[in-house]
Protein backbone atom coordinates (compact mmCIF):
# COMPACT_ATOMS: atom_id res chain seq x y z
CA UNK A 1 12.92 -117.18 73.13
CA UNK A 2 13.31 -114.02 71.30
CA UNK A 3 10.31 -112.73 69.00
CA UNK A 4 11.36 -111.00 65.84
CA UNK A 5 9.98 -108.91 63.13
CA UNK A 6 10.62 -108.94 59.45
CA UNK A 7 10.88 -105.81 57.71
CA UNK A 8 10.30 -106.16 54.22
CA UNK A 9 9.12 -109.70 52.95
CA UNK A 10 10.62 -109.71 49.75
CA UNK A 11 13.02 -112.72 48.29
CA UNK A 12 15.58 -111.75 51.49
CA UNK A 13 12.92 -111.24 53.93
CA UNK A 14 10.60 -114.27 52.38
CA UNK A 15 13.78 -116.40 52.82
CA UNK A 16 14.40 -115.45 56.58
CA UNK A 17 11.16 -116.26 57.41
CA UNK A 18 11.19 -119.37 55.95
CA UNK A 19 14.74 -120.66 57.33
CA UNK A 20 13.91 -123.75 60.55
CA UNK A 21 17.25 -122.93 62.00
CA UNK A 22 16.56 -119.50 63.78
CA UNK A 23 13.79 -121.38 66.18
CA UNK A 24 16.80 -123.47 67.32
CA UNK A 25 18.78 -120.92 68.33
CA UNK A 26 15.78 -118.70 70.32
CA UNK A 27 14.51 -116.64 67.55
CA UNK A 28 10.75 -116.96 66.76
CA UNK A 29 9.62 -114.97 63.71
CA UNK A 30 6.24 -113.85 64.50
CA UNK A 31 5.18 -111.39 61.60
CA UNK A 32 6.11 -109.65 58.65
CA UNK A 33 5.86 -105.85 57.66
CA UNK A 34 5.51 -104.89 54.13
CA UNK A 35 4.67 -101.89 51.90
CA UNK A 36 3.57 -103.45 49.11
CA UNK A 37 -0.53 -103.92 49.23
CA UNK A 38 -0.02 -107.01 47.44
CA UNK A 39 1.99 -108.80 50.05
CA UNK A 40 -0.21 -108.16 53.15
CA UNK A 41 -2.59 -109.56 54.50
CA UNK A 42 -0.75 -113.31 53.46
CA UNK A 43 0.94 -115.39 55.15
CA UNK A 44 4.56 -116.45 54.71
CA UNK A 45 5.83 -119.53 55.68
CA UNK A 46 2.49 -119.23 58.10
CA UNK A 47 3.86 -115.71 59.47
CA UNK A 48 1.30 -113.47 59.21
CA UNK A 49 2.27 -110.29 57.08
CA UNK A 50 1.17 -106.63 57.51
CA UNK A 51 0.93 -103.50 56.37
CA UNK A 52 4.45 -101.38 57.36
CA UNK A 53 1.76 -98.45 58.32
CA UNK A 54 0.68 -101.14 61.20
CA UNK A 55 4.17 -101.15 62.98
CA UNK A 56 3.43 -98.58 65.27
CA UNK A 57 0.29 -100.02 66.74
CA UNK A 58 0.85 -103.95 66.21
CA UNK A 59 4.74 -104.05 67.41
CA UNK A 60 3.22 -103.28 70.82
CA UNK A 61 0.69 -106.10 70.69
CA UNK A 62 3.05 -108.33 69.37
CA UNK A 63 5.62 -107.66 72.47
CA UNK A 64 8.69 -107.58 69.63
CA UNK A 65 12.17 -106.18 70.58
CA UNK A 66 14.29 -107.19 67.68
CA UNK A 67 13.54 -106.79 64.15
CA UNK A 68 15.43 -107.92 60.82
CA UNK A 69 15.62 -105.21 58.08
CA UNK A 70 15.39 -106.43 54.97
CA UNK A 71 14.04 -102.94 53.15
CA UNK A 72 15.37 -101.39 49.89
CA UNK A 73 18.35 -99.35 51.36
CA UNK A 74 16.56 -95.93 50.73
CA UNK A 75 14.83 -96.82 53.29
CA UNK A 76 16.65 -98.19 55.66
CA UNK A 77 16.92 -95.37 58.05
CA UNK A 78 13.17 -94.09 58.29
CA UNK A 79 12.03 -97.33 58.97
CA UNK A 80 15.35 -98.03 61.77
CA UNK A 81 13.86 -94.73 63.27
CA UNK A 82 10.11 -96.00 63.33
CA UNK A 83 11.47 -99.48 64.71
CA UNK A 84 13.22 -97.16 67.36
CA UNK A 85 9.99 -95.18 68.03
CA UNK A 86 8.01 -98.77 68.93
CA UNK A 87 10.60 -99.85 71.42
CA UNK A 88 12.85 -102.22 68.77
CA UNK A 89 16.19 -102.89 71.25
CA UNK A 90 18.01 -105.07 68.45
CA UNK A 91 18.29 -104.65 64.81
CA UNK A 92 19.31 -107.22 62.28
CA UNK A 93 20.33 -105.07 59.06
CA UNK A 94 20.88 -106.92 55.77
CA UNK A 95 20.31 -103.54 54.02
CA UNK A 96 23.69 -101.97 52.81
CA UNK A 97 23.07 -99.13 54.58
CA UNK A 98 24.67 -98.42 57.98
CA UNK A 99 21.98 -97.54 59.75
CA UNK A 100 22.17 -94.76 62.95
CA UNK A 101 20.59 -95.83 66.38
CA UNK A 102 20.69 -94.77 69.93
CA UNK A 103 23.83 -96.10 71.98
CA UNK A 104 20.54 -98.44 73.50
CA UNK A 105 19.94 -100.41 70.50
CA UNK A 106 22.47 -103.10 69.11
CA UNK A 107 22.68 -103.14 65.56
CA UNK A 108 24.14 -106.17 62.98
CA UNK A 109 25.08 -105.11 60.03
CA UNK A 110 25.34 -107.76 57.38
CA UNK A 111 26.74 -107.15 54.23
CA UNK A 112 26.13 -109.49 51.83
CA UNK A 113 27.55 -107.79 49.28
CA UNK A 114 30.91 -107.25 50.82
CA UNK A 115 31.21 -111.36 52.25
CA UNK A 116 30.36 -111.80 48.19
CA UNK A 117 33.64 -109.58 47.52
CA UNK A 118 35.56 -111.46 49.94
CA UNK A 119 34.78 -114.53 49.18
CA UNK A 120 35.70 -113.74 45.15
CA UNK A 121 39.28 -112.36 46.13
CA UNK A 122 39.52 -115.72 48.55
CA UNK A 123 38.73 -117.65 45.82
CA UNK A 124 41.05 -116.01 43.47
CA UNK A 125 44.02 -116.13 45.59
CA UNK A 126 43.18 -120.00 46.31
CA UNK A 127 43.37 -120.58 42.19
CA UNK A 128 46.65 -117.91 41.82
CA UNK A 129 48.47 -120.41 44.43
CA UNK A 130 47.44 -123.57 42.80
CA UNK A 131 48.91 -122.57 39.18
């Protein structure tokens, strides 16, 4: 089992946390970082979510490798480099920002803009062959 993070518990983030088929394939979503006041201290989809000033001292606790980035892009990169700082080995961006890490960490970039793109031009070539 692999215990995750969610960075930013927005619609994305909300929706991550919420989807049953990660726990079949290993990954267990134990908590949720946020900076909006509003959001912490609530629970989402019975994930507790805190404060983004608590990553520092509750990634430890939490004994979290891999986190999912799900953070307005202008801030993509300071929080990749805090999730660095606390020991974060894997990174799950859905940002569409390419973020920079050490050679150490593994980063997965999904952009869901661009598989929106490709699936439009897919589309359009499937409907230019059928006329």
């Amino acid at each position: 089992e692999v215990k995750a993070v969610v960075i930013g518990t927005g619609n994305l983030g909300s929706a991550l946390i919420g989807f049953p088929g990660f726990k079949k394939h290993g990954l267990n979503i134990v908590a949720g970082f946020d900076a909006d006041a509003k959001k912490t201290g609530a629970k989402v989809y019975g994930v507790p979510v805190y404060p983004i000033t608590d990553l520092s001292s509750r990634l430890p606790q939490l004994g979290v490798t891999t986190a999912v980035l799900t953070v307005p892009s202008e801030f993509a990169q300071m929080v990749t480099d805090q999730l660095v700082s606390c020991g974060v080995k894997a990174l799950w961006n859905f940002t569409n920002v390419k973020v920079k890490a050490p050679e150490d960490v593994v980063v997965q970039n999904e952009d869901l803009s661009s598989g929106y793109a490709m699936l439009s031009i897919k589309n359009r070539l499937r409907h230019e062959r059928l006329d």
